[in-house]
N, C-alpha and C. Protein backbone atom coordinates (compact mmCIF):
# COMPACT_ATOMS: atom_id res chain seq x y z
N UNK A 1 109.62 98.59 168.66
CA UNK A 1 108.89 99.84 168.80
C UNK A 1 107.86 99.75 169.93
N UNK A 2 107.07 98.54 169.80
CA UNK A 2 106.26 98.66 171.03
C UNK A 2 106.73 98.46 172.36
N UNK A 3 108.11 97.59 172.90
CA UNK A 3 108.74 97.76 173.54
C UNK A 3 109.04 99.03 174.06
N UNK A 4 109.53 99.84 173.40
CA UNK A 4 109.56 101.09 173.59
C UNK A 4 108.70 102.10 174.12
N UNK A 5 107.22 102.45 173.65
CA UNK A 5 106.34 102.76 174.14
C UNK A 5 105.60 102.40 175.09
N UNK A 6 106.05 101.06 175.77
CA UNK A 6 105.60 100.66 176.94
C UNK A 6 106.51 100.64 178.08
N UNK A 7 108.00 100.81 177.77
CA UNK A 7 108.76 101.59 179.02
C UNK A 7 108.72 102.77 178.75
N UNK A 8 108.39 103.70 177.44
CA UNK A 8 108.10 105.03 178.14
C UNK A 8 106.76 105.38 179.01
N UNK A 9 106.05 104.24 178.52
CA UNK A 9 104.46 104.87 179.56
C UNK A 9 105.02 104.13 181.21
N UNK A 10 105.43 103.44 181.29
CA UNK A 10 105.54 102.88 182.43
C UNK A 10 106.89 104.19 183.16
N UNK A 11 107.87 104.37 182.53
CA UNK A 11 108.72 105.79 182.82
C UNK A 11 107.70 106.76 183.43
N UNK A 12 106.90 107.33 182.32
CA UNK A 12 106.18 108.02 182.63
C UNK A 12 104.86 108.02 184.02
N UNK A 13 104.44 106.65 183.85
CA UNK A 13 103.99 106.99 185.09
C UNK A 13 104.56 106.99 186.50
N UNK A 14 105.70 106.94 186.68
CA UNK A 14 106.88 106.70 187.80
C UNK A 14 106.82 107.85 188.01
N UNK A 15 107.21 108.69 187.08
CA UNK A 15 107.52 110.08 187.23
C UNK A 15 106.29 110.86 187.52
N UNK A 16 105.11 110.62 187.39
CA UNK A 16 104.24 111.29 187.77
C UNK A 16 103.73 110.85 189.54
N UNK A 17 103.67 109.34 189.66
CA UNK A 17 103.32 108.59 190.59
C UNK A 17 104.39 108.87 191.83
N UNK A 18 105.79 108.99 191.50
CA UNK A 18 106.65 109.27 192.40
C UNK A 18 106.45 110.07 193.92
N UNK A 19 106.39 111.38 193.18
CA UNK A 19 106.31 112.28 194.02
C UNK A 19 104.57 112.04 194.87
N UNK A 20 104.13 112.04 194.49
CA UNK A 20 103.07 111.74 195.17
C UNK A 20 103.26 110.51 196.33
N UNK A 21 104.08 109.58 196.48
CA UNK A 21 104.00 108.79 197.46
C UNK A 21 105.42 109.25 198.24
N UNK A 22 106.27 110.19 197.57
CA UNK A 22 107.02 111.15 198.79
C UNK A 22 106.02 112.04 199.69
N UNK A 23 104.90 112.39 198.76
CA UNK A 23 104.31 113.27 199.69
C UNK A 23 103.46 112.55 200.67
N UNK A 24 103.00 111.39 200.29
CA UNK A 24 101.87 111.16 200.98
C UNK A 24 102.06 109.60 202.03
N UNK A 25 103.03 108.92 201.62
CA UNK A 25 103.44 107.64 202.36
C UNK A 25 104.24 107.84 203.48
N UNK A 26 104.72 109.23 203.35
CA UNK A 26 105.84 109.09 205.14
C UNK A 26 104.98 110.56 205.78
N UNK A 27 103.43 110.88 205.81
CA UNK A 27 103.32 111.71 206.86
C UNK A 27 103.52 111.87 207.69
N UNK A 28 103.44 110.73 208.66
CA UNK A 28 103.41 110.45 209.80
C UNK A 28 105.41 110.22 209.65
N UNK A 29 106.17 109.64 209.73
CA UNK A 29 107.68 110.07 209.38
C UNK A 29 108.05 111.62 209.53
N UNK A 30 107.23 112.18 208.70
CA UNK A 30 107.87 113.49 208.64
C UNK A 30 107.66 113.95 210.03
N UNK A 31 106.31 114.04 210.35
CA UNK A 31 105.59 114.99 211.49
C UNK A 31 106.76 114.45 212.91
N UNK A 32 106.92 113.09 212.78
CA UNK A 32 108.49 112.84 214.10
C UNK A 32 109.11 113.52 213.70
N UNK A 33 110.24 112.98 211.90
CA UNK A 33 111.36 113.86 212.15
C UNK A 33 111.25 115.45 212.18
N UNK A 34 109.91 116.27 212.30
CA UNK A 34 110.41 117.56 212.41
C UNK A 34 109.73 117.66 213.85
N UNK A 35 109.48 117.07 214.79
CA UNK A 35 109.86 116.58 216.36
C UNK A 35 111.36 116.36 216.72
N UNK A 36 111.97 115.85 215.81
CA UNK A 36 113.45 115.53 216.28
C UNK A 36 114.03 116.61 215.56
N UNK A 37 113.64 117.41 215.27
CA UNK A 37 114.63 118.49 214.92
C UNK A 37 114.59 119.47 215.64
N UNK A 38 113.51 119.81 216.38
CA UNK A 38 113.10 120.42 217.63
C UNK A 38 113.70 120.23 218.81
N UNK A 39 114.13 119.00 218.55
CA UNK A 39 114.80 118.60 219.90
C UNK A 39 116.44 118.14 220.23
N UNK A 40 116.33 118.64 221.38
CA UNK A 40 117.71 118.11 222.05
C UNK A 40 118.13 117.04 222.02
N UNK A 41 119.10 116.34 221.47
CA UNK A 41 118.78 114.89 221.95
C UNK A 41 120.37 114.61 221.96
N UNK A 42 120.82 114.53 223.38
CA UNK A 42 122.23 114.69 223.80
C UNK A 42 123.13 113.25 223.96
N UNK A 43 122.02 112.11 223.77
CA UNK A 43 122.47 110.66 223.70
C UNK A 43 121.82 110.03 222.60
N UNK A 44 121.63 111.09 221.71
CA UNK A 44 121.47 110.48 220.11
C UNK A 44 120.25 109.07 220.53
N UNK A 45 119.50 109.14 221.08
CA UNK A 45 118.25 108.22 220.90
C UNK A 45 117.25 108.21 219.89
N UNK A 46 117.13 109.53 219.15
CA UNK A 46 116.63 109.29 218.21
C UNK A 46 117.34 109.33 216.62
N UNK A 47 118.71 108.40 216.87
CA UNK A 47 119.04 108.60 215.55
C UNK A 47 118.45 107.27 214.59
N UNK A 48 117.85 106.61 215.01
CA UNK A 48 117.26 105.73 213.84
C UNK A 48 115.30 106.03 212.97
N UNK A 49 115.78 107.70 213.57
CA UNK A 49 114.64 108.31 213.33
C UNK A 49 114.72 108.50 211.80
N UNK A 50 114.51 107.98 210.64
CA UNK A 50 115.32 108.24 209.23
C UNK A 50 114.05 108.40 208.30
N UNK A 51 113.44 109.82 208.08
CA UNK A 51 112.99 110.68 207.52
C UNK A 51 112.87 109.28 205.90
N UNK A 52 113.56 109.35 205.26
CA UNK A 52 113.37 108.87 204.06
C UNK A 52 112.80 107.27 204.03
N UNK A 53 112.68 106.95 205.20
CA UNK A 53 111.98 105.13 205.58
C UNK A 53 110.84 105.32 204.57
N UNK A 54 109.61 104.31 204.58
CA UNK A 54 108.43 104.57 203.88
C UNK A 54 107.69 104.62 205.12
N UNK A 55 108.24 104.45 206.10
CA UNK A 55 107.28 104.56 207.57
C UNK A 55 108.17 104.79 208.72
N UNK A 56 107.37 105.12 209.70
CA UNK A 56 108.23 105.33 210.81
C UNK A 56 108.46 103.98 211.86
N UNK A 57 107.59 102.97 211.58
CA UNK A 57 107.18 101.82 212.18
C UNK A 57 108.48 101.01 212.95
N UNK A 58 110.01 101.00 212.16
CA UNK A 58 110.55 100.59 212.43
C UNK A 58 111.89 101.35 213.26
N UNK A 59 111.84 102.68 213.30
CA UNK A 59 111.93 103.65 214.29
C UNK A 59 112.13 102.96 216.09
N UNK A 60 113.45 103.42 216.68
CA UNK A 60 113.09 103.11 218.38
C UNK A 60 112.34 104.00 218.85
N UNK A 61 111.70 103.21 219.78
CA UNK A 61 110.49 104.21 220.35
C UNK A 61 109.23 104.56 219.73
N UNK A 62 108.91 104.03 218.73
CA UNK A 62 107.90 104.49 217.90
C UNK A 62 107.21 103.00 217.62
N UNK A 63 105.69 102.69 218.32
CA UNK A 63 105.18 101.44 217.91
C UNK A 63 103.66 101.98 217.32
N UNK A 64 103.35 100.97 216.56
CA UNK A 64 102.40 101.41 215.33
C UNK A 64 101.44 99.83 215.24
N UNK A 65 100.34 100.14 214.61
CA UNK A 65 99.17 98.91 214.92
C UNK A 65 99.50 98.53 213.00
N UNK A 66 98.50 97.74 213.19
CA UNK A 66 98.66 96.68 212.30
C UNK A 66 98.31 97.61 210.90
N UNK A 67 97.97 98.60 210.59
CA UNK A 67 98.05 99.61 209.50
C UNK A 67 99.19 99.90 209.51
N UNK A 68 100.47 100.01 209.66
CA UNK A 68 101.22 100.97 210.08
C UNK A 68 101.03 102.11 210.31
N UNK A 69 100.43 102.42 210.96
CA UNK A 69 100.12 103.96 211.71
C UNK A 69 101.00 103.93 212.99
N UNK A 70 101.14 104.95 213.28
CA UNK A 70 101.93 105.11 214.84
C UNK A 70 100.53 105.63 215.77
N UNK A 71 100.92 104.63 217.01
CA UNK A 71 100.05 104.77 218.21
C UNK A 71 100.92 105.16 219.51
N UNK A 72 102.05 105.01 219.70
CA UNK A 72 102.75 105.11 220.82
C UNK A 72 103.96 105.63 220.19
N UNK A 73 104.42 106.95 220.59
CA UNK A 73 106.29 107.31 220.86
C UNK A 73 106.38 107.60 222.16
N UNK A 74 107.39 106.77 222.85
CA UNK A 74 108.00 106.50 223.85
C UNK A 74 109.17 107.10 224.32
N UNK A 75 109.05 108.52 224.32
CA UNK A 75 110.45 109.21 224.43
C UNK A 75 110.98 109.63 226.05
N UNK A 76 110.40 108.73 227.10
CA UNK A 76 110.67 108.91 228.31
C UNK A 76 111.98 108.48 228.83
N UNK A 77 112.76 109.20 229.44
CA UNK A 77 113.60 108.51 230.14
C UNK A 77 114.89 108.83 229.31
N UNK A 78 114.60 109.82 227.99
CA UNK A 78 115.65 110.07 227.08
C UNK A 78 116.76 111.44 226.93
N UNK A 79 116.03 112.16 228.17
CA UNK A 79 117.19 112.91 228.25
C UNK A 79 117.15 114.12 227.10
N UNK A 80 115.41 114.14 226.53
CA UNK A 80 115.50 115.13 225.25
C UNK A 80 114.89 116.30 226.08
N UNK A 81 115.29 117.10 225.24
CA UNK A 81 114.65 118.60 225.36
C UNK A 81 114.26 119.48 224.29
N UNK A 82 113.39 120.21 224.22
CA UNK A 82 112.75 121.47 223.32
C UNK A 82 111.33 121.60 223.44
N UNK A 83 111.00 121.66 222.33
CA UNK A 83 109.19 121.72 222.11
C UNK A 83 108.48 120.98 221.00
N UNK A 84 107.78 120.94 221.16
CA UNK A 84 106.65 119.80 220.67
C UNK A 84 106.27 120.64 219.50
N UNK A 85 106.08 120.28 218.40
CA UNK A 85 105.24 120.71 217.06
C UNK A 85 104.16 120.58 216.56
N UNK A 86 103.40 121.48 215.74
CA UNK A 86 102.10 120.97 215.51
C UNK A 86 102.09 120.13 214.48
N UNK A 87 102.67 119.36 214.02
CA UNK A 87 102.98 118.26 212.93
C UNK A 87 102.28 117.05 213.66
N UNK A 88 102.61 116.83 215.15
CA UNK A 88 101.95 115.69 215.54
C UNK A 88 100.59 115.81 215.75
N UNK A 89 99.84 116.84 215.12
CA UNK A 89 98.61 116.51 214.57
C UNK A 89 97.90 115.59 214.01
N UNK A 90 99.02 115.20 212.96
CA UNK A 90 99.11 114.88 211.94
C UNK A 90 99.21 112.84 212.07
N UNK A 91 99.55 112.58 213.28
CA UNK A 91 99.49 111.55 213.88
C UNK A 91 98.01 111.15 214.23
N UNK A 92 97.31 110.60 212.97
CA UNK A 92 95.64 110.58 213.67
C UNK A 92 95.11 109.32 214.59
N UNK A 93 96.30 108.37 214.82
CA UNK A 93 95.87 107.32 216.17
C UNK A 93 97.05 107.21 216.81
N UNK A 94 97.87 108.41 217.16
CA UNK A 94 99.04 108.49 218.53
C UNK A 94 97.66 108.54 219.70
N UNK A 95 98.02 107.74 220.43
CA UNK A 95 97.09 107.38 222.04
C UNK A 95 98.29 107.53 223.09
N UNK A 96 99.59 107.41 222.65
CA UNK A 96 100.62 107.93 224.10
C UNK A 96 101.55 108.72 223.49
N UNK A 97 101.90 109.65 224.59
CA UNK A 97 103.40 110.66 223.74
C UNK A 97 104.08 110.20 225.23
């Protein structure tokens, strides 16, 4: 019985705890991939851009400091096109685009 009540509290807090680190652990993830959805990208350079990572850190083109934060996306030389979003706001120590 107590077995029991301690994988339902532990269930239970998964299910509450979950969504909250969808929302809040890939900001910076999201704010790229809805950059790459904006964009052209005719030699697929940003396909290891993958929205569901827990970070974008390991992303080409995308380097990040010792927080994992992103400081640099490097999208020169790639042949993309469209427009820029206000999501990369949301990037609070990008220092190069």
């Amino acid at each position: 019985m107590e077995k029991e009540i301690v994988t339902s509290v532990l269930l239970w807090l998964i299910l509450i705890f979950h969504p909250l680190t969808t929302i809040y652990a890939n900001t910076e993830g999201d704010a790229l991939h809805n950059l790459r959805t904006n964009l052209i990208d005719p030699n697929n350079v940003l396909q290891s851009w993958d929205p569901t990572l827990v970070n974008p850190c390991t992303w080409f083109h995308v380097t990040c400091n010792n927080d994992n934060s992103v400081i640099r996306v490097d999208l020169g030389n790639a042949a993309l096109s469209g427009s820029l979003v206000p999501q990369l706001g949301l990037l609070k120590n990008l220092q190069y685009l």
